[in-house]
C-alpha atoms as a PDB file:
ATOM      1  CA  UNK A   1     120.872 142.210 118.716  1.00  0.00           C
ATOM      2  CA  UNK A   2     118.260 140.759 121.371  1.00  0.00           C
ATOM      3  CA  UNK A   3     118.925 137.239 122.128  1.00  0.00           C
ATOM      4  CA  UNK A   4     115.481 135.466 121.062  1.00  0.00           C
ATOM      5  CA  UNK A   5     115.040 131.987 121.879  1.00  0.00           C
ATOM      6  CA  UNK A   6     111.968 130.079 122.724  1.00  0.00           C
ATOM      7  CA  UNK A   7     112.014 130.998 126.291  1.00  0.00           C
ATOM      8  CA  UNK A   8     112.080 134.816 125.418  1.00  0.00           C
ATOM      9  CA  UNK A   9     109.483 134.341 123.453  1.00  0.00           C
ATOM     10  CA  UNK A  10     107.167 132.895 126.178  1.00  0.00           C
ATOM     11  CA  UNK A  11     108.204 135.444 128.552  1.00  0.00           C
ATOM     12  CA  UNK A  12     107.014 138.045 126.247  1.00  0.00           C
ATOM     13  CA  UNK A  13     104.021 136.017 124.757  1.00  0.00           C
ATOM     14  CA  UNK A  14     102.638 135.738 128.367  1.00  0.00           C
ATOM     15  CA  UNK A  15     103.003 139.201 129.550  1.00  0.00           C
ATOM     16  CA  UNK A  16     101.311 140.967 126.567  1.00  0.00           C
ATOM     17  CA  UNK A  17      98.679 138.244 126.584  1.00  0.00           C
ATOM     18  CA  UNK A  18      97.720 138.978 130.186  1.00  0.00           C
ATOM     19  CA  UNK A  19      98.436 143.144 129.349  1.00  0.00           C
ATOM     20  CA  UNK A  20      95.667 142.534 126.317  1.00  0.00           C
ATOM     21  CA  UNK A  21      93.341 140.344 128.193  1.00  0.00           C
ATOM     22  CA  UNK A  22      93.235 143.366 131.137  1.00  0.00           C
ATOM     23  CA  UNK A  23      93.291 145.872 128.449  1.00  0.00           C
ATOM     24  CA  UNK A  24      90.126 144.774 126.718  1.00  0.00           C
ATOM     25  CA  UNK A  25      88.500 142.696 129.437  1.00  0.00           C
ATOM     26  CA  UNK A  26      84.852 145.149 128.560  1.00  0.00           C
ATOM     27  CA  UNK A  27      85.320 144.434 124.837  1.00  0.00           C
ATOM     28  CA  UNK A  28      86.172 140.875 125.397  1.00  0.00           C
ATOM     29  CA  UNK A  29      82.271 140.626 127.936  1.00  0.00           C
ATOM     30  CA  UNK A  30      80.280 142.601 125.390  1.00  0.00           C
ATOM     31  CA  UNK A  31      80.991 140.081 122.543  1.00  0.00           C
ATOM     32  CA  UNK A  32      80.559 137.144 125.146  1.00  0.00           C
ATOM     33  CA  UNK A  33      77.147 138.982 125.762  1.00  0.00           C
ATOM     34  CA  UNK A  34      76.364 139.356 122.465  1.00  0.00           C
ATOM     35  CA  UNK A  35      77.369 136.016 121.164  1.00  0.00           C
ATOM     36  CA  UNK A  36      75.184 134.219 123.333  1.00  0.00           C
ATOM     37  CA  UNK A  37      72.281 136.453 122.598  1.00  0.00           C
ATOM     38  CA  UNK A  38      73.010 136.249 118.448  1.00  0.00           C
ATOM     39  CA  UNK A  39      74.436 132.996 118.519  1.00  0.00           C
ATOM     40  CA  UNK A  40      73.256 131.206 121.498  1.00  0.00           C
ATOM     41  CA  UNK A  41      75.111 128.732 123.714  1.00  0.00           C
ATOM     42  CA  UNK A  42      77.932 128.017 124.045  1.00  0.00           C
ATOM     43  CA  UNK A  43      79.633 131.469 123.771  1.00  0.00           C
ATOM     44  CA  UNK A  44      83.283 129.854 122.958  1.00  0.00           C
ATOM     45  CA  UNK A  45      83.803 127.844 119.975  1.00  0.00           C
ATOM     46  CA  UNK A  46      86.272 125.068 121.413  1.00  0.00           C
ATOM     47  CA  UNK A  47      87.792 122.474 119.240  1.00  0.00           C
ATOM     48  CA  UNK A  48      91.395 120.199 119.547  1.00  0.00           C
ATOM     49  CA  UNK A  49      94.393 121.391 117.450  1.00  0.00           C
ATOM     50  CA  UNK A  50      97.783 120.052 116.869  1.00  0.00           C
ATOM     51  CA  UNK A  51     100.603 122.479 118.553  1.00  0.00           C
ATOM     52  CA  UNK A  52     104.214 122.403 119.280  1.00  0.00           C
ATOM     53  CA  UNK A  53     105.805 118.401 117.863  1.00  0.00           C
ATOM     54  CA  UNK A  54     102.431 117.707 117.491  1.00  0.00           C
ATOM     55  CA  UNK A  55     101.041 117.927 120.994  1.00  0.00           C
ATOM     56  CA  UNK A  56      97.058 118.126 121.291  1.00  0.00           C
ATOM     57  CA  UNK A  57      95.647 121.153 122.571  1.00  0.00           C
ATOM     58  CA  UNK A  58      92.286 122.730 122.901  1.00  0.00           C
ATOM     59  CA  UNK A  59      91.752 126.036 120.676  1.00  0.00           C
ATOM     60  CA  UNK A  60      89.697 128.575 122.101  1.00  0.00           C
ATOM     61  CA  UNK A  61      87.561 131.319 119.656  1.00  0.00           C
ATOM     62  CA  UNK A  62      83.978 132.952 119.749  1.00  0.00           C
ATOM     63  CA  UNK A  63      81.303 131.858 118.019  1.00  0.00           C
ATOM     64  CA  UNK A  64      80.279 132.954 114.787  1.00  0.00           C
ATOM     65  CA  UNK A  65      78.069 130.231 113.662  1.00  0.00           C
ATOM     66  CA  UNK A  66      74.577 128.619 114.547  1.00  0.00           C
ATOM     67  CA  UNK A  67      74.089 125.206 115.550  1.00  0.00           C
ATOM     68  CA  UNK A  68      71.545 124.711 112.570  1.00  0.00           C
ATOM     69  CA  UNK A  69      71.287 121.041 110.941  1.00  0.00           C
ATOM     70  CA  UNK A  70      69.344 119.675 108.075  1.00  0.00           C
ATOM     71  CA  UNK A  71      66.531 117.127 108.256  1.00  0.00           C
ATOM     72  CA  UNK A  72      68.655 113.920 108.690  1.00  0.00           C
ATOM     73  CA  UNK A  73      70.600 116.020 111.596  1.00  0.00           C
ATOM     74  CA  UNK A  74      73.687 116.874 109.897  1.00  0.00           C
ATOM     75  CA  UNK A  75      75.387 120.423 110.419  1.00  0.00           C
ATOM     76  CA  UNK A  76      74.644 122.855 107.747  1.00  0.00           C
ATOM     77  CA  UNK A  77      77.294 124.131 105.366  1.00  0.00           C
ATOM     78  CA  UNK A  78      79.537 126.636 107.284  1.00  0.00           C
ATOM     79  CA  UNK A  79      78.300 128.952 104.717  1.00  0.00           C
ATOM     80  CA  UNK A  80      74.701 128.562 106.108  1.00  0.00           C
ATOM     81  CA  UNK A  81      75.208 128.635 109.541  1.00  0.00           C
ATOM     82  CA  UNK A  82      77.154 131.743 110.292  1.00  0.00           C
ATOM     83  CA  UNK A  83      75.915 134.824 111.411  1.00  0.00           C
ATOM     84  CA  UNK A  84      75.949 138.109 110.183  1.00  0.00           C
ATOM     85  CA  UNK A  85      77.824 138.853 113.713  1.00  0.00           C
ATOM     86  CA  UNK A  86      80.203 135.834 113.053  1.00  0.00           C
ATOM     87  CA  UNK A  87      80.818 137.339 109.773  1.00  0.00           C
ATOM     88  CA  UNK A  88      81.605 140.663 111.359  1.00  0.00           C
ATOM     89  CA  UNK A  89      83.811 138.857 113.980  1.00  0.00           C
ATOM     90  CA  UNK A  90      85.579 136.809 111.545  1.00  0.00           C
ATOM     91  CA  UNK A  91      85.932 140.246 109.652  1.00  0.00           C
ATOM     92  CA  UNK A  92      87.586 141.812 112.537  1.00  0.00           C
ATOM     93  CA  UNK A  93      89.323 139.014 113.909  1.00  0.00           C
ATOM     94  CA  UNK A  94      88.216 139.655 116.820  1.00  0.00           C
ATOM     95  CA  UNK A  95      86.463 135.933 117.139  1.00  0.00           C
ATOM     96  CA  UNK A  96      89.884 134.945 117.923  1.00  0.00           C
ATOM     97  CA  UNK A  97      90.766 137.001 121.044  1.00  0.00           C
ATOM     98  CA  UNK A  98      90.105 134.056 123.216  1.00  0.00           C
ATOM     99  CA  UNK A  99      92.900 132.639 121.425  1.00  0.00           C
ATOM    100  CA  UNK A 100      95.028 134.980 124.413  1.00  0.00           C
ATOM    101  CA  UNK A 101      93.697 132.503 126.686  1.00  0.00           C
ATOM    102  CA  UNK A 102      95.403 129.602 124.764  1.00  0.00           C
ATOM    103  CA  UNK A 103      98.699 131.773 124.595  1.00  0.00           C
ATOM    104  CA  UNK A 104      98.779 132.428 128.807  1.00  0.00           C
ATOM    105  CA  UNK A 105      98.391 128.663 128.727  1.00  0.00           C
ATOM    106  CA  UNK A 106     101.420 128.068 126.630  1.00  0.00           C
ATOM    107  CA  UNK A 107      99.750 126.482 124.233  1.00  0.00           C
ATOM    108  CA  UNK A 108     100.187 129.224 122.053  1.00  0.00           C
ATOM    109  CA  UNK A 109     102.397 132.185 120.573  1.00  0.00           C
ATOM    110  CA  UNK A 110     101.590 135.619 119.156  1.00  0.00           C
ATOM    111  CA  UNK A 111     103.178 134.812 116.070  1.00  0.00           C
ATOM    112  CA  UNK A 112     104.043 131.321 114.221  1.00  0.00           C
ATOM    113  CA  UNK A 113     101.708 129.028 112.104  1.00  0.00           C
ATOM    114  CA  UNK A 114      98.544 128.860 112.446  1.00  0.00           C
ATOM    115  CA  UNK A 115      97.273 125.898 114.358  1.00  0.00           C
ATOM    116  CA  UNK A 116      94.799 123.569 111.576  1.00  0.00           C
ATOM    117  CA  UNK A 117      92.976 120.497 111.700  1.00  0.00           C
ATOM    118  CA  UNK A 118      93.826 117.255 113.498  1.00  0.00           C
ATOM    119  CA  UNK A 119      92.739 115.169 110.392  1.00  0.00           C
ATOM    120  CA  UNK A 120      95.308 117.194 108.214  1.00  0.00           C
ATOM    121  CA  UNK A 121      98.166 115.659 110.020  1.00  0.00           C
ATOM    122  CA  UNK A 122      98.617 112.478 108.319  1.00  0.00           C
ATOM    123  CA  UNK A 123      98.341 114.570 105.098  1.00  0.00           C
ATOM    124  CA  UNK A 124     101.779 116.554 105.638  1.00  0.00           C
ATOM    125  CA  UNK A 125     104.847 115.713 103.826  1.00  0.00           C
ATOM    126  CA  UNK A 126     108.092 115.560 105.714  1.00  0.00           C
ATOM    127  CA  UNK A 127     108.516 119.406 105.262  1.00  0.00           C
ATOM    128  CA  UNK A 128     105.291 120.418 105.840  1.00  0.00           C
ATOM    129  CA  UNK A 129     105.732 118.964 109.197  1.00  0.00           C
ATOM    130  CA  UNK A 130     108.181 121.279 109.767  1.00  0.00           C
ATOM    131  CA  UNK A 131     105.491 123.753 110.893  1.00  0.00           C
ATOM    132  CA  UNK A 132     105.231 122.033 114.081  1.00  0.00           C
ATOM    133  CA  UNK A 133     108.678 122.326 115.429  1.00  0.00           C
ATOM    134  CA  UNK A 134     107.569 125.788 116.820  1.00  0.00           C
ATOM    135  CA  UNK A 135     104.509 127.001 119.027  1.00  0.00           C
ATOM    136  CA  UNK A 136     101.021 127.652 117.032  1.00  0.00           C
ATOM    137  CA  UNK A 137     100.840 131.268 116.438  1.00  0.00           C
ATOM    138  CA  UNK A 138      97.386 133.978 116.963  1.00  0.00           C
ATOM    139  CA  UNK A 139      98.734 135.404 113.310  1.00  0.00           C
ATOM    140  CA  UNK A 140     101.693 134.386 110.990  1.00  0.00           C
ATOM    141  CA  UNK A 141     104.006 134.984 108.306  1.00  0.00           C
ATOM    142  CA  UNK A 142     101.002 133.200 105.778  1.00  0.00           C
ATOM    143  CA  UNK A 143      98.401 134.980 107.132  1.00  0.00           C
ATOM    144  CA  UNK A 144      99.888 138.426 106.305  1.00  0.00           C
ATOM    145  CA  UNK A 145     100.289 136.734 102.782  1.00  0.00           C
ATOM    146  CA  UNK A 146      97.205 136.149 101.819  1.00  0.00           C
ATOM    147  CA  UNK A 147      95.639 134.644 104.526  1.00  0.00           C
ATOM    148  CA  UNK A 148      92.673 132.451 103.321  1.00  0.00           C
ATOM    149  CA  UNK A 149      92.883 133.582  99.550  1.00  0.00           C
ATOM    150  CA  UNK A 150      95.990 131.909  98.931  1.00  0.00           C
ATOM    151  CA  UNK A 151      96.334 127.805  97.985  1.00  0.00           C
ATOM    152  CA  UNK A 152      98.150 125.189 100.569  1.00  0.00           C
ATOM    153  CA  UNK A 153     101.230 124.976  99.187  1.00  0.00           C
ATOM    154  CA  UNK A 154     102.270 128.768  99.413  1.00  0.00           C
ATOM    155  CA  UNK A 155     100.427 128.831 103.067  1.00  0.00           C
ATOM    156  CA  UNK A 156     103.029 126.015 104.128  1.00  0.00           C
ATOM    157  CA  UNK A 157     105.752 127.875 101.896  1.00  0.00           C
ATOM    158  CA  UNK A 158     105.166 130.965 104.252  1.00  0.00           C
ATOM    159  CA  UNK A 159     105.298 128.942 107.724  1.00  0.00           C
ATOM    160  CA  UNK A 160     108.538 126.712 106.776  1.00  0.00           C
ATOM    161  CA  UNK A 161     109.983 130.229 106.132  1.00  0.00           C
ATOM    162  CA  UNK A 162     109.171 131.377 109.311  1.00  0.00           C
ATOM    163  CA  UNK A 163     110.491 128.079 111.081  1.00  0.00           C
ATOM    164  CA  UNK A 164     113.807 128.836 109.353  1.00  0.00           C
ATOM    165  CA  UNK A 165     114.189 132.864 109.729  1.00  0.00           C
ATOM    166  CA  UNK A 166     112.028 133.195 113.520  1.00  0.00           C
ATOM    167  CA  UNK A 167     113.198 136.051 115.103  1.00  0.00           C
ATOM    168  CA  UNK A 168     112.413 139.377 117.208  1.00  0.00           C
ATOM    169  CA  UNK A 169     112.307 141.312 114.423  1.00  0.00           C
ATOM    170  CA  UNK A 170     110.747 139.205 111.957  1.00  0.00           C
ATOM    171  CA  UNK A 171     108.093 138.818 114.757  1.00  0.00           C
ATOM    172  CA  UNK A 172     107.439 142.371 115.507  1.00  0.00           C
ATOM    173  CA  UNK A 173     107.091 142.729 111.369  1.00  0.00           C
ATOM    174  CA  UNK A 174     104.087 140.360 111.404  1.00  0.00           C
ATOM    175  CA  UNK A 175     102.201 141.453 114.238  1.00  0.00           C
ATOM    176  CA  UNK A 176     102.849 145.331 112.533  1.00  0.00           C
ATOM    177  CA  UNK A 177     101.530 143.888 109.644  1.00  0.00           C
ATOM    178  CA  UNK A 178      98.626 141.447 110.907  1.00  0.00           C
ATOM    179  CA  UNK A 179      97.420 144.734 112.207  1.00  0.00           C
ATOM    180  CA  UNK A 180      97.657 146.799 108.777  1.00  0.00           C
ATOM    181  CA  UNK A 181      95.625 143.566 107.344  1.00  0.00           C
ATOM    182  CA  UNK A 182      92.856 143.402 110.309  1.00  0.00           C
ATOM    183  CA  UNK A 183      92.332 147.385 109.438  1.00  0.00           C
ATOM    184  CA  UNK A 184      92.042 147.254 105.500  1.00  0.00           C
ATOM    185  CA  UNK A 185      90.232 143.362 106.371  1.00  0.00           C
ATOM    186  CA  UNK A 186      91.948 142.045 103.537  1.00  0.00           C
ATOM    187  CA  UNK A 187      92.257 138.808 102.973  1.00  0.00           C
ATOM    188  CA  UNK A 188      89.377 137.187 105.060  1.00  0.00           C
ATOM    189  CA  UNK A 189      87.791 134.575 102.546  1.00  0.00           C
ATOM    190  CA  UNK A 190      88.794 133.114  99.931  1.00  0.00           C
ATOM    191  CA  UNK A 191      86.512 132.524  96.217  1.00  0.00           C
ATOM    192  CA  UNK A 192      84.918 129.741  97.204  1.00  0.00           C
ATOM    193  CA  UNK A 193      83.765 129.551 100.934  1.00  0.00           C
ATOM    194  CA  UNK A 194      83.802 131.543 103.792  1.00  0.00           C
ATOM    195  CA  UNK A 195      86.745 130.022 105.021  1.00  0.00           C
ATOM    196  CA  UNK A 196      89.887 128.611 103.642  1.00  0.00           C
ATOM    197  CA  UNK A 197      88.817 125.004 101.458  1.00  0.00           C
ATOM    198  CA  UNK A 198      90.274 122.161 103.552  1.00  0.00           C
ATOM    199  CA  UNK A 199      93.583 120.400 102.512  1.00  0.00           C
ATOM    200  CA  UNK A 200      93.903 117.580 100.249  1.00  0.00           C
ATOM    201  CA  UNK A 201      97.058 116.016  98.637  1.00  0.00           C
ATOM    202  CA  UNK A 202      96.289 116.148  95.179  1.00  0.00           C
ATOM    203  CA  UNK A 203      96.559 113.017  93.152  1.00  0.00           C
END
Protein backbone atom coordinates (compact mmCIF):
# COMPACT_ATOMS: atom_id res chain seq x y z
CA UNK A 1 0.00 0.00 0.00
CA UNK A 2 1.72 3.45 -1.04
CA UNK A 3 1.77 5.83 1.74
CA UNK A 4 -0.30 8.94 0.25
CA UNK A 5 -0.39 11.99 2.16
CA UNK A 6 -0.59 15.53 1.06
CA UNK A 7 3.04 15.88 0.52
CA UNK A 8 3.09 12.80 -1.90
CA UNK A 9 0.62 14.17 -3.59
CA UNK A 10 2.46 17.46 -4.41
CA UNK A 11 5.50 15.66 -5.25
CA UNK A 12 3.67 13.82 -7.85
CA UNK A 13 1.23 16.71 -8.84
CA UNK A 14 4.36 18.83 -9.69
CA UNK A 15 6.34 16.43 -11.64
CA UNK A 16 3.58 15.31 -14.09
CA UNK A 17 2.49 18.93 -14.34
CA UNK A 18 5.92 20.05 -15.53
CA UNK A 19 6.20 16.32 -17.68
CA UNK A 20 2.65 17.59 -19.42
CA UNK A 21 3.51 21.17 -19.77
CA UNK A 22 6.99 19.90 -21.78
CA UNK A 23 5.00 17.25 -23.37
CA UNK A 24 2.51 19.50 -25.09
CA UNK A 25 4.33 22.82 -24.98
CA UNK A 26 3.37 23.03 -29.35
CA UNK A 27 -0.26 22.16 -28.55
CA UNK A 28 -0.38 24.39 -25.60
CA UNK A 29 1.26 27.73 -28.40
CA UNK A 30 -1.09 26.78 -31.21
CA UNK A 31 -4.25 27.34 -29.06
CA UNK A 32 -2.51 30.51 -27.48
CA UNK A 33 -2.14 31.46 -31.27
CA UNK A 34 -5.35 30.70 -32.12
CA UNK A 35 -7.17 32.13 -29.20
CA UNK A 36 -5.91 35.43 -29.70
CA UNK A 37 -6.65 35.38 -33.36
CA UNK A 38 -10.52 33.86 -32.70
CA UNK A 39 -10.93 35.37 -29.51
CA UNK A 40 -8.71 38.28 -29.24
CA UNK A 41 -6.81 39.59 -26.21
CA UNK A 42 -6.13 38.46 -23.59
CA UNK A 43 -5.29 34.81 -24.53
CA UNK A 44 -5.76 33.50 -20.70
CA UNK A 45 -8.97 33.76 -19.02
CA UNK A 46 -7.77 34.68 -15.34
CA UNK A 47 -10.15 34.99 -12.51
CA UNK A 48 -9.71 34.51 -8.29
CA UNK A 49 -10.88 31.17 -6.78
CA UNK A 50 -11.11 29.88 -3.33
CA UNK A 51 -8.42 26.87 -2.74
CA UNK A 52 -7.07 24.90 0.07
CA UNK A 53 -9.04 26.42 3.87
CA UNK A 54 -10.18 28.90 1.74
CA UNK A 55 -7.05 30.63 0.55
CA UNK A 56 -7.46 33.03 -2.62
CA UNK A 57 -5.81 32.08 -5.64
CA UNK A 58 -5.76 33.10 -9.23
CA UNK A 59 -7.23 30.37 -11.78
CA UNK A 60 -5.67 30.21 -14.98
CA UNK A 61 -7.78 28.81 -18.40
CA UNK A 62 -7.99 29.86 -22.19
CA UNK A 63 -10.39 31.81 -23.53
CA UNK A 64 -13.42 30.69 -25.04
CA UNK A 65 -15.53 33.71 -24.97
CA UNK A 66 -15.70 37.30 -26.59
CA UNK A 67 -15.61 40.39 -24.76
CA UNK A 68 -19.04 41.45 -26.40
CA UNK A 69 -21.48 43.80 -24.23
CA UNK A 70 -24.90 45.16 -24.85
CA UNK A 71 -25.83 48.80 -25.35
CA UNK A 72 -25.75 49.96 -21.65
CA UNK A 73 -22.13 48.08 -21.51
CA UNK A 74 -22.98 45.05 -19.71
CA UNK A 75 -21.36 41.56 -20.70
CA UNK A 76 -23.50 39.46 -22.86
CA UNK A 77 -24.99 36.20 -21.67
CA UNK A 78 -22.17 33.55 -21.56
CA UNK A 79 -24.32 31.87 -24.02
CA UNK A 80 -23.75 34.79 -26.51
CA UNK A 81 -20.36 35.43 -26.15
CA UNK A 82 -18.57 32.18 -26.67
CA UNK A 83 -17.03 31.03 -29.60
CA UNK A 84 -17.45 28.26 -31.70
CA UNK A 85 -13.56 27.59 -30.73
CA UNK A 86 -14.44 28.13 -26.96
CA UNK A 87 -17.11 25.69 -27.48
CA UNK A 88 -14.69 23.24 -29.02
CA UNK A 89 -12.19 23.97 -26.16
CA UNK A 90 -14.65 23.65 -23.50
CA UNK A 91 -15.62 20.37 -25.46
CA UNK A 92 -12.19 19.05 -25.19
CA UNK A 93 -11.20 20.42 -22.05
CA UNK A 94 -8.47 21.50 -23.29
CA UNK A 95 -9.34 25.39 -22.23
CA UNK A 96 -8.18 24.22 -18.97
CA UNK A 97 -4.57 23.10 -19.61
CA UNK A 98 -3.28 26.29 -18.20
CA UNK A 99 -4.80 25.07 -15.16
CA UNK A 100 -1.01 22.93 -15.04
CA UNK A 101 0.35 26.22 -14.44
CA UNK A 102 -1.83 26.72 -11.27
CA UNK A 103 -0.89 23.05 -10.16
CA UNK A 104 3.30 23.76 -10.50
CA UNK A 105 2.30 26.72 -8.37
CA UNK A 106 0.72 24.66 -5.68
CA UNK A 107 -2.24 26.15 -5.94
CA UNK A 108 -3.62 23.24 -7.39
CA UNK A 109 -3.95 19.28 -7.62
CA UNK A 110 -4.67 16.86 -10.46
CA UNK A 111 -7.51 15.55 -8.75
CA UNK A 112 -9.91 17.02 -5.84
CA UNK A 113 -12.89 19.51 -6.15
CA UNK A 114 -13.19 21.69 -8.46
CA UNK A 115 -12.27 25.20 -7.51
CA UNK A 116 -15.92 27.61 -7.91
CA UNK A 117 -16.84 31.01 -7.32
CA UNK A 118 -15.71 33.38 -4.56
CA UNK A 119 -19.35 34.66 -4.06
CA UNK A 120 -20.49 30.95 -3.42
CA UNK A 121 -18.59 30.83 -0.24
CA UNK A 122 -20.85 32.37 2.15
CA UNK A 123 -23.51 30.07 0.57
CA UNK A 124 -21.90 26.66 1.92
CA UNK A 125 -23.25 24.84 4.80
CA UNK A 126 -20.88 23.50 7.38
CA UNK A 127 -20.35 20.30 5.22
CA UNK A 128 -20.17 21.73 2.11
CA UNK A 129 -17.21 23.50 3.40
CA UNK A 130 -15.68 20.47 3.78
CA UNK A 131 -14.54 20.66 0.13
CA UNK A 132 -11.94 23.01 1.06
CA UNK A 133 -9.94 21.06 3.51
CA UNK A 134 -8.03 19.64 0.44
CA UNK A 135 -6.21 21.29 -2.67
CA UNK A 136 -8.62 22.39 -5.77
CA UNK A 137 -8.40 19.69 -8.24
CA UNK A 138 -7.92 20.01 -12.63
CA UNK A 139 -10.84 17.06 -12.54
CA UNK A 140 -12.74 15.29 -9.63
CA UNK A 141 -14.74 12.63 -8.27
CA UNK A 142 -18.12 15.05 -9.42
CA UNK A 143 -16.90 15.76 -12.55
CA UNK A 144 -16.63 12.08 -13.64
CA UNK A 145 -20.31 12.03 -12.26
CA UNK A 146 -21.94 14.08 -14.24
CA UNK A 147 -19.98 16.94 -14.45
CA UNK A 148 -22.19 20.02 -15.31
CA UNK A 149 -25.49 17.96 -15.90
CA UNK A 150 -25.89 17.07 -12.45
CA UNK A 151 -27.66 19.57 -9.54
CA UNK A 152 -25.45 21.12 -6.45
CA UNK A 153 -26.25 18.96 -3.97
CA UNK A 154 -24.97 15.62 -5.62
CA UNK A 155 -21.81 17.79 -7.05
CA UNK A 156 -20.95 18.55 -3.24
CA UNK A 157 -22.16 14.85 -2.37
CA UNK A 158 -19.31 13.65 -4.81
CA UNK A 159 -16.43 16.07 -3.38
CA UNK A 160 -17.24 15.41 0.53
CA UNK A 161 -16.78 11.76 -0.64
CA UNK A 162 -13.63 12.36 -1.99
CA UNK A 163 -12.45 14.47 1.16
CA UNK A 164 -13.31 11.36 3.19
CA UNK A 165 -11.96 8.30 0.89
CA UNK A 166 -8.67 10.51 -0.96
CA UNK A 167 -6.28 8.17 -1.90
CA UNK A 168 -3.66 6.85 -4.64
CA UNK A 169 -5.90 4.69 -5.98
CA UNK A 170 -9.03 6.46 -5.83
CA UNK A 171 -6.94 9.21 -7.59
CA UNK A 172 -5.53 7.25 -10.38
CA UNK A 173 -9.47 5.98 -10.90
CA UNK A 174 -10.53 9.58 -11.66
CA UNK A 175 -7.93 10.78 -13.79
CA UNK A 176 -8.55 7.05 -15.81
CA UNK A 177 -11.89 8.07 -15.90
CA UNK A 178 -11.78 12.02 -16.53
CA UNK A 179 -10.01 10.75 -19.57
CA UNK A 180 -12.78 8.09 -20.74
CA UNK A 181 -15.26 11.28 -20.21
CA UNK A 182 -12.98 13.98 -22.20
CA UNK A 183 -13.00 11.15 -25.18
CA UNK A 184 -16.85 10.26 -25.34
CA UNK A 185 -17.24 14.48 -24.20
CA UNK A 186 -19.93 13.54 -22.06
CA UNK A 187 -21.15 15.54 -19.73
CA UNK A 188 -20.06 19.12 -20.87
CA UNK A 189 -23.35 21.26 -20.41
CA UNK A 190 -26.00 20.94 -18.72
CA UNK A 191 -30.11 21.69 -20.10
CA UNK A 192 -30.09 24.99 -19.51
CA UNK A 193 -26.79 26.94 -20.25
CA UNK A 194 -23.59 26.31 -21.49
CA UNK A 195 -22.22 25.96 -18.26
CA UNK A 196 -23.27 24.64 -14.95
CA UNK A 197 -26.38 27.28 -13.45
CA UNK A 198 -24.76 29.07 -10.49
CA UNK A 199 -25.54 28.00 -6.84
CA UNK A 200 -28.28 29.19 -4.78
CA UNK A 201 -29.59 27.91 -1.37
CA UNK A 202 -33.01 27.27 -2.06
CA UNK A 203 -35.61 28.79 0.16
Amino acid sequence: MILYDQRIKMVLDRFFALLLLLCLFPIFILIAVLVLFINGSPIIFRQERPGLNEKIFTIFKFRTMKNEHDSDGNLLPDINRITRFGMFLRTWSLDELPELLNILKGDMSFVGPRPLLIKYLPLYNDVQKRRHSVKPGLTGWAQINGRNVTTWEARFDHDIYYVDNISFGFDLKIVLRTLLKVIKRDGINSSKNETMEEFQIKK
